[in-house]
C-alpha atoms as a PDB file:
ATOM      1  CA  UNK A   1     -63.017 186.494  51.076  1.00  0.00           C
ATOM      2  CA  UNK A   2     -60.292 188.909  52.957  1.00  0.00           C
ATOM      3  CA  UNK A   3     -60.819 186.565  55.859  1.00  0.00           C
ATOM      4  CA  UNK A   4     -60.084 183.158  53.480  1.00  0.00           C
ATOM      5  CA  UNK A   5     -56.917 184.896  52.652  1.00  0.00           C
ATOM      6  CA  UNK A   6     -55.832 185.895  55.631  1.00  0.00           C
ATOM      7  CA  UNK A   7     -56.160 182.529  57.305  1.00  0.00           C
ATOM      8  CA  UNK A   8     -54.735 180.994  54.169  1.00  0.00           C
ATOM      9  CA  UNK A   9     -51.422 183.514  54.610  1.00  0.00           C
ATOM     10  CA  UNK A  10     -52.058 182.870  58.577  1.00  0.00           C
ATOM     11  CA  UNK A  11     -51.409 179.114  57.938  1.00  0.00           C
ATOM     12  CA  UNK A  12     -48.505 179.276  55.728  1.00  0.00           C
ATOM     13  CA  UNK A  13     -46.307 181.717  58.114  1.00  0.00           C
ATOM     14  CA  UNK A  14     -47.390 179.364  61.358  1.00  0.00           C
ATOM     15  CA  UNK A  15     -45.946 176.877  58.680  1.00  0.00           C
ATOM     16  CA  UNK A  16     -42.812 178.297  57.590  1.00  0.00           C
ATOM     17  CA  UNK A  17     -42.146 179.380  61.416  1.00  0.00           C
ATOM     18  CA  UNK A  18     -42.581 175.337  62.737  1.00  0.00           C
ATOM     19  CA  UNK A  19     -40.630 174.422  59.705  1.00  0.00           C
ATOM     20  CA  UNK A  20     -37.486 176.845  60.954  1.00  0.00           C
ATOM     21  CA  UNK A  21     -38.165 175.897  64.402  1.00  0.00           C
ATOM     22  CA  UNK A  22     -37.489 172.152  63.855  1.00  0.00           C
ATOM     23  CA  UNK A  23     -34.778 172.986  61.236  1.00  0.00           C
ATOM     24  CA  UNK A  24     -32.730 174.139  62.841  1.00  0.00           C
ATOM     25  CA  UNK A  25     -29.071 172.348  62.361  1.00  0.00           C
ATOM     26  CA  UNK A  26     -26.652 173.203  60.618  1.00  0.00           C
ATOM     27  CA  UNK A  27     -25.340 172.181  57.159  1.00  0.00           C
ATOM     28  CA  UNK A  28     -22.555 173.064  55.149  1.00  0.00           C
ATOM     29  CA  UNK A  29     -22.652 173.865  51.563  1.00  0.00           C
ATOM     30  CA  UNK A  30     -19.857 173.205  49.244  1.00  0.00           C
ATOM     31  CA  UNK A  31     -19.520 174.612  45.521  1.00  0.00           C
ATOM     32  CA  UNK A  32     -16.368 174.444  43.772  1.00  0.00           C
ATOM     33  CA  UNK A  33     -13.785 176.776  45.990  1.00  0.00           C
ATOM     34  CA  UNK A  34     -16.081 177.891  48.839  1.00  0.00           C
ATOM     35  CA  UNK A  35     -18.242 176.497  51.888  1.00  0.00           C
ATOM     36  CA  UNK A  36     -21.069 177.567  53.620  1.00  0.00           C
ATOM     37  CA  UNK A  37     -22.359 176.591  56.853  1.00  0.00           C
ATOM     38  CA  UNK A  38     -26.302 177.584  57.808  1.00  0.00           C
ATOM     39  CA  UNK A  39     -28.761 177.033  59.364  1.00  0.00           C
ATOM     40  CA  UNK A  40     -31.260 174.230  56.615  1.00  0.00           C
ATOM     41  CA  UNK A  41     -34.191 176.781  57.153  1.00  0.00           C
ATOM     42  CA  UNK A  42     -32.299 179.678  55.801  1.00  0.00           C
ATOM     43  CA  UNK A  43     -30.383 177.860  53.348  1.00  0.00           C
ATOM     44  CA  UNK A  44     -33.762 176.402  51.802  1.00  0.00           C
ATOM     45  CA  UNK A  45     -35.087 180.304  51.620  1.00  0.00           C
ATOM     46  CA  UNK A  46     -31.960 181.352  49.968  1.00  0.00           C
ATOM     47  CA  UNK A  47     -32.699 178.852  47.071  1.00  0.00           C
ATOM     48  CA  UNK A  48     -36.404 179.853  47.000  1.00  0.00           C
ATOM     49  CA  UNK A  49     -35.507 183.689  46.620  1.00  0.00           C
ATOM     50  CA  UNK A  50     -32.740 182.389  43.708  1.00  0.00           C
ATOM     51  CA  UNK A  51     -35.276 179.903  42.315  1.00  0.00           C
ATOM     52  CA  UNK A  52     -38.203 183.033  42.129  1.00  0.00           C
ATOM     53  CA  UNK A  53     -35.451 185.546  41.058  1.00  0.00           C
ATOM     54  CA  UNK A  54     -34.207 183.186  37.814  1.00  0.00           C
ATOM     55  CA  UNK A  55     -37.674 182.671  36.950  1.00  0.00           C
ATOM     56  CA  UNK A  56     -38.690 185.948  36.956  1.00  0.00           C
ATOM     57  CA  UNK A  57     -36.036 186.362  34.447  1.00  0.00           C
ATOM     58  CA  UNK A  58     -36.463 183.853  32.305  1.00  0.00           C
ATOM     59  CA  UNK A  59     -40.372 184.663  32.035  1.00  0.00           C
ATOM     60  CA  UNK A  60     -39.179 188.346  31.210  1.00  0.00           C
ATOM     61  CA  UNK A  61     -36.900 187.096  28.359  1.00  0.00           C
ATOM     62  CA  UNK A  62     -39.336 184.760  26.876  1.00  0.00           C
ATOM     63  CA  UNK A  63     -42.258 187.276  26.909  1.00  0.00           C
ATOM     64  CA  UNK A  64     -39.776 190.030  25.093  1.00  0.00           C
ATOM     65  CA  UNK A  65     -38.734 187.788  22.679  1.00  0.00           C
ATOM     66  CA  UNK A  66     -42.091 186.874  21.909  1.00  0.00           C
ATOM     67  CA  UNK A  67     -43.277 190.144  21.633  1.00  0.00           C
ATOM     68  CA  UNK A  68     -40.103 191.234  19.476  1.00  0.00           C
ATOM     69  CA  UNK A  69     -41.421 188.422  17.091  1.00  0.00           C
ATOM     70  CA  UNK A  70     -45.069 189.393  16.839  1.00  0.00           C
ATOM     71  CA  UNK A  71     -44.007 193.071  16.580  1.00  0.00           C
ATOM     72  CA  UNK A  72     -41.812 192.209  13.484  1.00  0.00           C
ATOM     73  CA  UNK A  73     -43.049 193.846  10.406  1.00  0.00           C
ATOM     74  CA  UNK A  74     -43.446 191.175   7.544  1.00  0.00           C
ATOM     75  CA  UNK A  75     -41.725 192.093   4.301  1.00  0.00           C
END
């Protein structure tokens, strides 16, 4: 099974490495006042690492809240 996994994770870096090899122009990035100009390979990680960070949170709030509501004594 280690060895599945390992080709699996093997696969996906050979991937992501390709991917950033071929990617590797630039692009700017414009939000309100500011502009950013990267590399698309980086730029697309960024949002990944946002994208896994804001879901994180959102799964933490909804699981507290939930548990804040079964944990509720009834009166």
């Amino acid at each position: 099974m280690r060895i599945i996994q390992a080709v699996i994770l093997l696969g996906f870096f050979t991937t992501i490495g390709v991917f950033a090899v071929q990617n590797r122009g630039v692009v700017n990035l414009s939000f309100a006042s500011w502009t950013l100009s990267a590399p698309v390979a980086i730029l697309i990680v960024a949002v990944y690492f946002l994208g896994m960070l804001s879901g994180w949170t959102v799964t933490a709030f909804v699981s507290r809240s939930v548990r804040r509501v079964i944990e509720r004594p009834r009166s």
